[in-house]
N, C-alpha and C. Protein backbone atom coordinates (compact mmCIF):
# COMPACT_ATOMS: atom_id res chain seq x y z
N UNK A 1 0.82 -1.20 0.00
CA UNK A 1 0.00 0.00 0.00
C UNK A 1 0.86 1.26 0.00
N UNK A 2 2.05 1.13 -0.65
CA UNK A 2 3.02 2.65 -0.72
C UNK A 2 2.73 3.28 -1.91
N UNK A 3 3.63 4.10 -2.48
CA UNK A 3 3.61 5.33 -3.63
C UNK A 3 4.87 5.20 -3.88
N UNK A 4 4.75 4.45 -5.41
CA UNK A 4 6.21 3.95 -6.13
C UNK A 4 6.39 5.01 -7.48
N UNK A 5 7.61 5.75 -7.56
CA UNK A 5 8.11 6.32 -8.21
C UNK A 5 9.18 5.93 -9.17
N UNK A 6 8.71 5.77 -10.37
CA UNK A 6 9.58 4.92 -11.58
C UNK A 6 10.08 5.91 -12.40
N UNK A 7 11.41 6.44 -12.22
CA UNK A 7 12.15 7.71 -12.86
C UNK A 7 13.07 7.30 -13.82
N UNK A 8 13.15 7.60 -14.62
CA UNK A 8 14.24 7.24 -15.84
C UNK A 8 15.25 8.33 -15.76
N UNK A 9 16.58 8.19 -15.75
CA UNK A 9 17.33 8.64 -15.82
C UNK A 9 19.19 7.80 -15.92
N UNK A 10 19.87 8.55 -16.66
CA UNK A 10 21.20 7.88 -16.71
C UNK A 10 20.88 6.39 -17.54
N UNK A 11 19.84 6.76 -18.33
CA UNK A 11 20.01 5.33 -19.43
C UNK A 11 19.32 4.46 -18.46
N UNK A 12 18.73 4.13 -17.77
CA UNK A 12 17.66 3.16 -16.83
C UNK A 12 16.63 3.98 -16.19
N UNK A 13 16.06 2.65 -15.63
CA UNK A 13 14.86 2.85 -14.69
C UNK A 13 15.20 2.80 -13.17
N UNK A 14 14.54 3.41 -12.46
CA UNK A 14 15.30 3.55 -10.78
C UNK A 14 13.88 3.83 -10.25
N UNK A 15 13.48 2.52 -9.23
CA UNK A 15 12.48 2.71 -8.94
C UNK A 15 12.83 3.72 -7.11
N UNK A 16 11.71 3.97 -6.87
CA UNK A 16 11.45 4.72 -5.64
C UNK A 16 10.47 4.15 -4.78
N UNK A 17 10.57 3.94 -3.57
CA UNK A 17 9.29 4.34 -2.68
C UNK A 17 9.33 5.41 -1.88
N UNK A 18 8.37 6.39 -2.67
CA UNK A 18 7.80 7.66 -1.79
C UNK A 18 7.34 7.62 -0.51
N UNK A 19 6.34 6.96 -0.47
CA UNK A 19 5.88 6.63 0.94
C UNK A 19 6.90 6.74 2.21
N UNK A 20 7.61 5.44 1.79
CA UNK A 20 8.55 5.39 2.93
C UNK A 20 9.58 6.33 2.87
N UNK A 21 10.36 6.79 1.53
CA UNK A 21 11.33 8.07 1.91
C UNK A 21 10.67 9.37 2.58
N UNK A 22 9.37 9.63 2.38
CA UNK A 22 8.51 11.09 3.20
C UNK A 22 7.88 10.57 3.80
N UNK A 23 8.26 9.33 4.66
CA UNK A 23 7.89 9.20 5.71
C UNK A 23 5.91 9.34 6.45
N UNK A 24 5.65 8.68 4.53
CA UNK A 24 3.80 9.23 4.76
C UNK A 24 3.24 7.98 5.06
N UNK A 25 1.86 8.19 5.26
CA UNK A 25 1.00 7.38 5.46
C UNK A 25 0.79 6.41 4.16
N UNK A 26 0.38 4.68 4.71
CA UNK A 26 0.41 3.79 3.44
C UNK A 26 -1.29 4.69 2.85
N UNK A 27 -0.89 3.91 1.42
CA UNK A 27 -2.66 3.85 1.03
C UNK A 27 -3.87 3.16 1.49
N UNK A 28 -4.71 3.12 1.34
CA UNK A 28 -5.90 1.84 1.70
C UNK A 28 -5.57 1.12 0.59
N UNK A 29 -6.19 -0.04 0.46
CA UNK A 29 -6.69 -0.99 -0.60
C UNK A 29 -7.32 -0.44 -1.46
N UNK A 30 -6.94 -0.57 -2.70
CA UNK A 30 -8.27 0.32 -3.50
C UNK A 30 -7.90 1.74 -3.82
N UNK A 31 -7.51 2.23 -2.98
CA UNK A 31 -7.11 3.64 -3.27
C UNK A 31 -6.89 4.14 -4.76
N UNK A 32 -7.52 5.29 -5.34
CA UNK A 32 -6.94 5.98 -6.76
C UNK A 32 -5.71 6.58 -6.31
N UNK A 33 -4.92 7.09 -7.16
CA UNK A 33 -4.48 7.97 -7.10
C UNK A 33 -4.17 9.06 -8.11
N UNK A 34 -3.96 10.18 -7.73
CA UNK A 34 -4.15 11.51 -9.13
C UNK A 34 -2.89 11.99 -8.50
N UNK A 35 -2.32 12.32 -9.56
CA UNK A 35 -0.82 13.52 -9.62
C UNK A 35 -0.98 14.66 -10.61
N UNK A 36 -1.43 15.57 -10.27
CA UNK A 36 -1.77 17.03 -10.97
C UNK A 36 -0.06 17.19 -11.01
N UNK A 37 0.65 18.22 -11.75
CA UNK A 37 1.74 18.82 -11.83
C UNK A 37 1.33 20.47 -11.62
N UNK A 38 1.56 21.18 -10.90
CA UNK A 38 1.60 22.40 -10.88
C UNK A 38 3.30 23.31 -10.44
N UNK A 39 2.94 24.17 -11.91
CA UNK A 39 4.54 24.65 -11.87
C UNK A 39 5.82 23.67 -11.89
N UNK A 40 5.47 22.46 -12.35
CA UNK A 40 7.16 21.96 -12.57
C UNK A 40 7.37 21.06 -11.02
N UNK A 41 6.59 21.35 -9.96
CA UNK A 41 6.19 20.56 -8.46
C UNK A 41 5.07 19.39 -8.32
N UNK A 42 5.87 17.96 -8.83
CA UNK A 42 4.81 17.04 -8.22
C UNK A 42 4.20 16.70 -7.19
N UNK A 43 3.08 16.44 -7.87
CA UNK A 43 2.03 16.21 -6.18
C UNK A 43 1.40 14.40 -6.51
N UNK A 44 1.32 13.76 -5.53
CA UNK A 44 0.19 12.93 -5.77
C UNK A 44 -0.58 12.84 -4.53
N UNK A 45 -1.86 12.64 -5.06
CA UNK A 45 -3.14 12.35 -3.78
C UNK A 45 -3.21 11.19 -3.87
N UNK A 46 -3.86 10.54 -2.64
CA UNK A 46 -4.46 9.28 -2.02
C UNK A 46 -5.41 9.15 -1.11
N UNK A 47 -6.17 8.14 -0.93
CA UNK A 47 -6.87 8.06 0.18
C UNK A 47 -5.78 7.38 1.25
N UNK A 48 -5.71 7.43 2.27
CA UNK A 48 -4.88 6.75 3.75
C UNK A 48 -5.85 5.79 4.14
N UNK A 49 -4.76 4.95 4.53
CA UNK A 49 -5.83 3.34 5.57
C UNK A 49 -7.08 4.31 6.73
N UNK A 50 -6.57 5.51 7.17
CA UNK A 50 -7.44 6.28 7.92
C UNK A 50 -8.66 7.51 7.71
N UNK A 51 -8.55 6.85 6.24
CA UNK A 51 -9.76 7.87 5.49
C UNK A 51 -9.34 9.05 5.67
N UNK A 52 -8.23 9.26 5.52
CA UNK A 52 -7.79 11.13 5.34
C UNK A 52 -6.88 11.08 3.95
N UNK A 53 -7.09 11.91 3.06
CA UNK A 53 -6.71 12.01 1.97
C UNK A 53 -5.31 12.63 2.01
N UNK A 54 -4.04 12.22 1.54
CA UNK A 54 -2.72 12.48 1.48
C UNK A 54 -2.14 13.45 0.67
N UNK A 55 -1.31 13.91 0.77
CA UNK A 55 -0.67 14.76 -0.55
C UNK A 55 1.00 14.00 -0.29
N UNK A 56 1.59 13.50 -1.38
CA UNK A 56 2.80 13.83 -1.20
C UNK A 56 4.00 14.58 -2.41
N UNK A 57 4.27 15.93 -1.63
CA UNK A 57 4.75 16.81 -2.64
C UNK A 57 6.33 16.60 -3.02
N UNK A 58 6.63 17.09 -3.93
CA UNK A 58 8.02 16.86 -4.33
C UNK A 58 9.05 19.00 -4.72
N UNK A 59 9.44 18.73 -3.79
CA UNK A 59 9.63 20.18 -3.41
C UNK A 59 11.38 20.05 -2.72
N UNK A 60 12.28 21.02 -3.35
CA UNK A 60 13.24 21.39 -2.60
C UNK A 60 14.34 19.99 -2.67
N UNK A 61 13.87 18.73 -3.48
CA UNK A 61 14.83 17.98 -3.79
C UNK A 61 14.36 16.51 -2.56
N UNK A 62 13.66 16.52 -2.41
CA UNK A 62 13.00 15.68 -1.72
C UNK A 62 10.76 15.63 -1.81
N UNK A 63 10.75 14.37 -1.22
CA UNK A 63 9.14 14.00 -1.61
C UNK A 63 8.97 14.55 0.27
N UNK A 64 7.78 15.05 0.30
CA UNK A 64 7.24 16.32 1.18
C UNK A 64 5.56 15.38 1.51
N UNK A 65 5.35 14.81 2.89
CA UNK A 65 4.30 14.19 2.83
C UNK A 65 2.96 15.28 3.41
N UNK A 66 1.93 15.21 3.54
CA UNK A 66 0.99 15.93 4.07
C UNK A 66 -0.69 15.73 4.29
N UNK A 67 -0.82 15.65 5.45
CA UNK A 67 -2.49 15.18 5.81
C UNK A 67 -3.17 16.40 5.59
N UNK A 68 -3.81 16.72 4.22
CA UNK A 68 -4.73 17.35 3.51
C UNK A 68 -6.46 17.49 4.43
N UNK A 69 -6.62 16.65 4.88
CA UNK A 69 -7.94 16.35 5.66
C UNK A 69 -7.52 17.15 6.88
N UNK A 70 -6.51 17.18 7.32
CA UNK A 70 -6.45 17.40 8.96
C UNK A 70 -5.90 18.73 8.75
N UNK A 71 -5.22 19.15 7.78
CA UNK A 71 -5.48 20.64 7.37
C UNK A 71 -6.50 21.46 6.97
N UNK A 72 -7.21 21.04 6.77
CA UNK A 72 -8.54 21.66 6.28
C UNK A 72 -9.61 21.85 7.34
N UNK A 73 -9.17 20.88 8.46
CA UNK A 73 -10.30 21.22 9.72
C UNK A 73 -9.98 22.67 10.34
C-alpha cells in the first residue's frame, strides 16, 4: 500500500518508494491515485488506511508528505 516512483534517468529505470522516503501514510486498498503537476512541483493524492486524503509533494529535492484532511479542519 506505498507510492512507487519509476524515474528514468542515466540510461535506466530507478524505482522509488515515496511513501517510505517522506515518511507518509500507506494507502488503503483500493485507493486511486491523481498527480496534478503544478509549476514543474509534483504532487500525488491518495486516500490513507485512515480515510484522510494524502498529498505527497516533491519540493526542494525531496518527496514532502501531508495530511490534507487534517489541514482543512
Amino acid at each position: 500500500n506505498h507510492v512507487y516512483e519509476l524515474a528514468w534517468w542515466g540510461g535506466n529505470w530507478h524505482p522509488r518508494d515515496v511513501t517510505a522516503d517522506a515518511v507518509g501514510q500507506p494507502a488503503a486498498a483500493g485507493s486511486s491515485l491523481t498527480s496534478p503537476n503544478y509549476g514543474g512541483d509534483p504532487r500525488v493524492y491518495y486516500l490513507g488506511v485512515n480515510n484522510h486524503v494524502y498529498e505527497l509533494a516533491w519540493w526542494g529535492g525531496n518527496w514532502h508528505p501531508r495530511d490534507v484532511a487534517q489541514d482543512a479542519k
